[in-house]
Protein backbone atom coordinates (compact mmCIF):
# COMPACT_ATOMS: atom_id res chain seq x y z
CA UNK A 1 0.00 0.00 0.00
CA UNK A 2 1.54 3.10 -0.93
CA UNK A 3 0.34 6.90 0.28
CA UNK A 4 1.34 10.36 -1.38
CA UNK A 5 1.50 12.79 1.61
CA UNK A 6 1.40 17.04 0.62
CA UNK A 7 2.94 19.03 2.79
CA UNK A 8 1.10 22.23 2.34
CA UNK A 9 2.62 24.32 5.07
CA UNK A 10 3.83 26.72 2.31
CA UNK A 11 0.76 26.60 0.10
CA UNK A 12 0.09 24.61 -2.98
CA UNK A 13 -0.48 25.45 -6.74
CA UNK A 14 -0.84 23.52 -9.67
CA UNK A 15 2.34 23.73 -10.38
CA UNK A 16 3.83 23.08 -7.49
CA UNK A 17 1.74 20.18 -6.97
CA UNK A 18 2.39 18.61 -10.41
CA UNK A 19 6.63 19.39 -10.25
CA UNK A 20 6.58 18.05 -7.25
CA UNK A 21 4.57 14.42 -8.46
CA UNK A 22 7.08 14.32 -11.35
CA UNK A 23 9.76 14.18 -8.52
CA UNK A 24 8.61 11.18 -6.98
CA UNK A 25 8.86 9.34 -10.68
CA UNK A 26 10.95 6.59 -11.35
CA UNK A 27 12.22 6.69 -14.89
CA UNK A 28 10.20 3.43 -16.13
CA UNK A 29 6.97 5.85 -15.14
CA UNK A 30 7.80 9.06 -16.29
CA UNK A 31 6.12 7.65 -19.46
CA UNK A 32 3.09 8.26 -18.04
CA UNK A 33 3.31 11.92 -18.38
CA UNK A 34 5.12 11.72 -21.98
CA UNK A 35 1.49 12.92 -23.66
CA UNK A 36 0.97 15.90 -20.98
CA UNK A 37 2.96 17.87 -23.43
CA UNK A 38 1.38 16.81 -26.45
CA UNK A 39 -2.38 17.93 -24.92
CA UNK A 40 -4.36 18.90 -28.31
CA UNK A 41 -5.64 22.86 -27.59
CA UNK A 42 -6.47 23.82 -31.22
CA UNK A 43 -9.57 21.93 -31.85
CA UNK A 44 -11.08 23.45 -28.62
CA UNK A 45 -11.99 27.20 -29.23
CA UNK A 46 -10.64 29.51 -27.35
CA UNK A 47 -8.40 27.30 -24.61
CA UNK A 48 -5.14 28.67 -24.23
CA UNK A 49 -6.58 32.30 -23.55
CA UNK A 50 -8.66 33.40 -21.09
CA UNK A 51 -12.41 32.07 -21.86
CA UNK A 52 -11.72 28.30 -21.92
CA UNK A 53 -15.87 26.79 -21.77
CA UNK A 54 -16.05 23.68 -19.28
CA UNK A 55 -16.55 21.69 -22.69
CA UNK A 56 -13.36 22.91 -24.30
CA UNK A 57 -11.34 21.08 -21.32
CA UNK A 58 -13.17 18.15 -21.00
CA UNK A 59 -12.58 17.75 -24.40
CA UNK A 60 -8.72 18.37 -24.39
CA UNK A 61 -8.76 16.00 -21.92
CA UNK A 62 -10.90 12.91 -23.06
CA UNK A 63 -8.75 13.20 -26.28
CA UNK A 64 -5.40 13.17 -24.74
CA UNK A 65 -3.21 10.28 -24.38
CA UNK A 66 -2.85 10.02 -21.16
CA UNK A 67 -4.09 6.57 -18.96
CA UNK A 68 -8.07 6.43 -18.43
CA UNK A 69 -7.50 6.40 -14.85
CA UNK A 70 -5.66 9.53 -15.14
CA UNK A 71 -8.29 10.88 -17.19
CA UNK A 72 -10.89 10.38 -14.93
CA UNK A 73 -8.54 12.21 -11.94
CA UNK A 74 -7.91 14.90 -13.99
CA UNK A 75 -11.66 15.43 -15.20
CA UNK A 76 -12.33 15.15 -11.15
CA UNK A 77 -9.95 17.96 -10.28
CA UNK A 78 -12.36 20.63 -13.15
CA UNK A 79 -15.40 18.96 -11.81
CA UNK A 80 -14.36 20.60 -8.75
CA UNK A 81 -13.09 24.04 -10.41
CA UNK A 82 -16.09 23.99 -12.47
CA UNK A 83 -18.60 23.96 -9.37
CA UNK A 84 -16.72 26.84 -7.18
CA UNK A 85 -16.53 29.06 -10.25
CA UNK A 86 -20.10 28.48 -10.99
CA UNK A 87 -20.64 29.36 -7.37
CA UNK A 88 -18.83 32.32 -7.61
CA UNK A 89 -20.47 33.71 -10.12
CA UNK A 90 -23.59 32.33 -9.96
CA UNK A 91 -24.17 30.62 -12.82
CA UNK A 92 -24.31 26.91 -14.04
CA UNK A 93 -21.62 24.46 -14.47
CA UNK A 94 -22.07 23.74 -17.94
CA UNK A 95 -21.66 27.41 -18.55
CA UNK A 96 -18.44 27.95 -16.42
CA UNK A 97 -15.83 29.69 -18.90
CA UNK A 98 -12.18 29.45 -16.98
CA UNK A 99 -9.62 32.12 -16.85
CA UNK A 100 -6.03 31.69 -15.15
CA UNK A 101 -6.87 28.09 -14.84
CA UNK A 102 -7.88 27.64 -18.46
CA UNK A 103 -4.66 28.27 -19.71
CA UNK A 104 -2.38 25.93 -21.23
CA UNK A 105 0.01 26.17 -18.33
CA UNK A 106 -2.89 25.75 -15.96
CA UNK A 107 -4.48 22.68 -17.85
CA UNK A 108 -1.13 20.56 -18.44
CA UNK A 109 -0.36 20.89 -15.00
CA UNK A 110 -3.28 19.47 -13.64
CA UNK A 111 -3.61 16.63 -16.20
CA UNK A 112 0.15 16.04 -15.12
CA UNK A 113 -0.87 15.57 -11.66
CA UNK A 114 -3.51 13.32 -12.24
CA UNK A 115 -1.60 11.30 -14.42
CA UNK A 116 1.86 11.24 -12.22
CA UNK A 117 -0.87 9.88 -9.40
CA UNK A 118 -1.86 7.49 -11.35
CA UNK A 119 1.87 6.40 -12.26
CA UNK A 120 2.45 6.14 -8.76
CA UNK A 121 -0.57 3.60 -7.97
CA UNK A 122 -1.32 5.63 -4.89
CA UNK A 123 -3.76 4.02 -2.60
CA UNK A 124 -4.50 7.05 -0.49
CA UNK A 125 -3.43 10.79 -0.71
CA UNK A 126 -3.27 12.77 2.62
CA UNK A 127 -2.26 16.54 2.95
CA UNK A 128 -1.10 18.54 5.91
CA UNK A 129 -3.22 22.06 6.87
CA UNK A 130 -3.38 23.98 3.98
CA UNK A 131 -1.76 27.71 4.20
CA UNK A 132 -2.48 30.77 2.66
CA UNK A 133 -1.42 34.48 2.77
CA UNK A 134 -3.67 37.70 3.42
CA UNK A 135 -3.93 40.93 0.81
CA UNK A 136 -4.91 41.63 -2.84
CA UNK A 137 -3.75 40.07 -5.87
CA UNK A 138 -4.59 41.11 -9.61
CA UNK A 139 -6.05 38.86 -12.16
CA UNK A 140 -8.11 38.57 -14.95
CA UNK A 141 -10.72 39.91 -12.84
CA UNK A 142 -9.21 42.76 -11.57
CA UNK A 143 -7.90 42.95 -7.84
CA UNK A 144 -9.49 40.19 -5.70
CA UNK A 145 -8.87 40.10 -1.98
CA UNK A 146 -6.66 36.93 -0.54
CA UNK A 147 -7.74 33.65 -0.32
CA UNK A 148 -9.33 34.35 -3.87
CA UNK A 149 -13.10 33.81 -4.09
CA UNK A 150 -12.59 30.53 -5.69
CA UNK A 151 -10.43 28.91 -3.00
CA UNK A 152 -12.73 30.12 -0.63
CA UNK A 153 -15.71 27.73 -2.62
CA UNK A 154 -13.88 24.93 -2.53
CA UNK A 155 -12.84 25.77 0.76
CA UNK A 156 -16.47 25.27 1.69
CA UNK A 157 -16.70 22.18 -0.44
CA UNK A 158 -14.12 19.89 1.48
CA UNK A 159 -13.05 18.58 5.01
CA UNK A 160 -9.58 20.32 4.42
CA UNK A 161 -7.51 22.08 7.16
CA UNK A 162 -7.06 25.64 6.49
CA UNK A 163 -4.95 28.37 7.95
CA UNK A 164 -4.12 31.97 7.29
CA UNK A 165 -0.35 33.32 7.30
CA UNK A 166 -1.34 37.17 8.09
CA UNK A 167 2.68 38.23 7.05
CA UNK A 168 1.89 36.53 3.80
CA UNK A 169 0.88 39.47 1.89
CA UNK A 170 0.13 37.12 -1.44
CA UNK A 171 -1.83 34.25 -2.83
CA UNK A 172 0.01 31.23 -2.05
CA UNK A 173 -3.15 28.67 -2.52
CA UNK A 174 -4.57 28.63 -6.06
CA UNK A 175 -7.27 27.44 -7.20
CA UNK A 176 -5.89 24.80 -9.54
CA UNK A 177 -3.68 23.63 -6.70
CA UNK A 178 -6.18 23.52 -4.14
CA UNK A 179 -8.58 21.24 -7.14
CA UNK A 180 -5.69 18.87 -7.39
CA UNK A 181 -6.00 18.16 -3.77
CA UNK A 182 -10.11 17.68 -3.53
CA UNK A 183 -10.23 15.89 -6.73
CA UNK A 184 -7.72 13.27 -5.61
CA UNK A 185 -10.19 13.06 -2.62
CA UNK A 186 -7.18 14.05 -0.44
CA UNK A 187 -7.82 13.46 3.24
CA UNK A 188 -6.15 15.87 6.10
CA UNK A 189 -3.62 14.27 8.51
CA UNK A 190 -2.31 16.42 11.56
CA UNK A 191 1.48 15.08 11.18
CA UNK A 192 3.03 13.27 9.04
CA UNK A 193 2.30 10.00 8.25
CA UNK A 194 4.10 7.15 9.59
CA UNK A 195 5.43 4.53 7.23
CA UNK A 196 8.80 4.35 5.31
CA UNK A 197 10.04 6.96 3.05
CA UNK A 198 10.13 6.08 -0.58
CA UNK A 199 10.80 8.85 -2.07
CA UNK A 200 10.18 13.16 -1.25
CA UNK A 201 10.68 15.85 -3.52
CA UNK A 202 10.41 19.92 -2.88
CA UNK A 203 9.95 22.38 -5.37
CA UNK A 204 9.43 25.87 -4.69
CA UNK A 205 7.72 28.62 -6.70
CA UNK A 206 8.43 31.55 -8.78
CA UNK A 207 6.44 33.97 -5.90
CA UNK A 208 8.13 35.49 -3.54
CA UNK A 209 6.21 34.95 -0.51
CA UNK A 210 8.67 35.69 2.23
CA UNK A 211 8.40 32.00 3.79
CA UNK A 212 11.46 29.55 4.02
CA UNK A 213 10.90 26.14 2.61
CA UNK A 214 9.05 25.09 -0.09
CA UNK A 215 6.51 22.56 -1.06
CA UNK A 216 7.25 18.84 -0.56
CA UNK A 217 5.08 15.79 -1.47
CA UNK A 218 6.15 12.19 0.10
CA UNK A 219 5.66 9.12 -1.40
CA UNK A 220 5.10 6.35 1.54
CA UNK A 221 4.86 2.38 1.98
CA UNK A 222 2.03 2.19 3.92
């Protein structure tokens, strides 16, 4: 039995989370990620930009060549950006359009993650409390106070630990990142879990957030 464990003390984006999976890769799987790069966005209208419909990813992603079982993780992780946008802006989820998190960058890392957790043959994916900072940040939106309005959906839509880092004057819990973790139907644990090391990897990101460390994920026999 093997568990992935997210240390979130320093946030989590997709990103992050999806660097971070490729770390704990052997080289006989990184083949499962070989088609993340290859994701088809021209036969889906306007993905790539900023108005990417719920349909145009689903799309991308039924198409791609990734594993079905990564597929089906990866189309779990929009389900769950689809209904906190849709929240947000009170509308439907068929008629969600995405933004930041419809973006090429945005799309191949999630897909990445779901299919690097499927490499891995997790049985169960745990995450430490989940921090973010305080302020303002500017998006395609305009200037939306910190955690962003979507986090703060899915924040109601989950059994997740949260805390606030009030020095933190930034966004260090996306959306996409915080998706990845309630798709995967990641459960909270308090420490870390017992259970022999594997393998860990950190990666840190491009923000400057003023925090020391970065963001780890631990794959565990147990």
């Amino acid at each position: 039995m093997k568990t992935i464990y997210f240390d979130c003390s320093n946030g989590i984006s997709g990103g992050m989370a999806y660097e971070a999976l490729k770390g704990l890769l052997l080289k006989h799987e990184e083949n499962a990620v070989a088609d993340v790069g290859k994701l088809d966005f021209h036969g889906s209208g306007s993905c790539g930009h900023f108005h990417a419909s719920y349909s145009d990813i689903k799309n991308i992603i039924n198409n791609s060549g990734i594993s079905k079982r990564a597929k089906e993780k990866a189309l779990a992780i929009y389900s769950v950006i689809a209904e906190a946008e849709a929240q947000v802006h009170g509308t439907t989820v068929a008629e969600v359009h995405f933004h930041e998190v419809g973006r090429i960058e945005a799309v191949r890392n999630i897909v990445g993650a779901a299919a690097c957790v499927d490499a891995l043959s997790a049985d169960k994916i745990l995450c430490s409390e989940i921090c973010d900072g305080k302020g303002f940040i500017e998006c395609s939106h305009g200037v939306i106070p910190v955690p962003v309005p979507a986090v703060m959906a899915m924040r109601g839509m989950c059994d997740l630990k949260f805390t606030v880092d009030e020095s933190v004057k930034t966004e260090i819990v996306t959306p996409s990142g915080l998706a990845i973790l309630i798709g995967l139907g990641a459960l909270y644990s308090r420490e870390t879990p017992e259970g022999g090391t594997l393998r860990k990897a950190v990666v840190f990101g491009d923000r400057d957030t003023g925090k020391s460390g970065g963001f780890s994920a631990y794959l565990l026999d147990r």
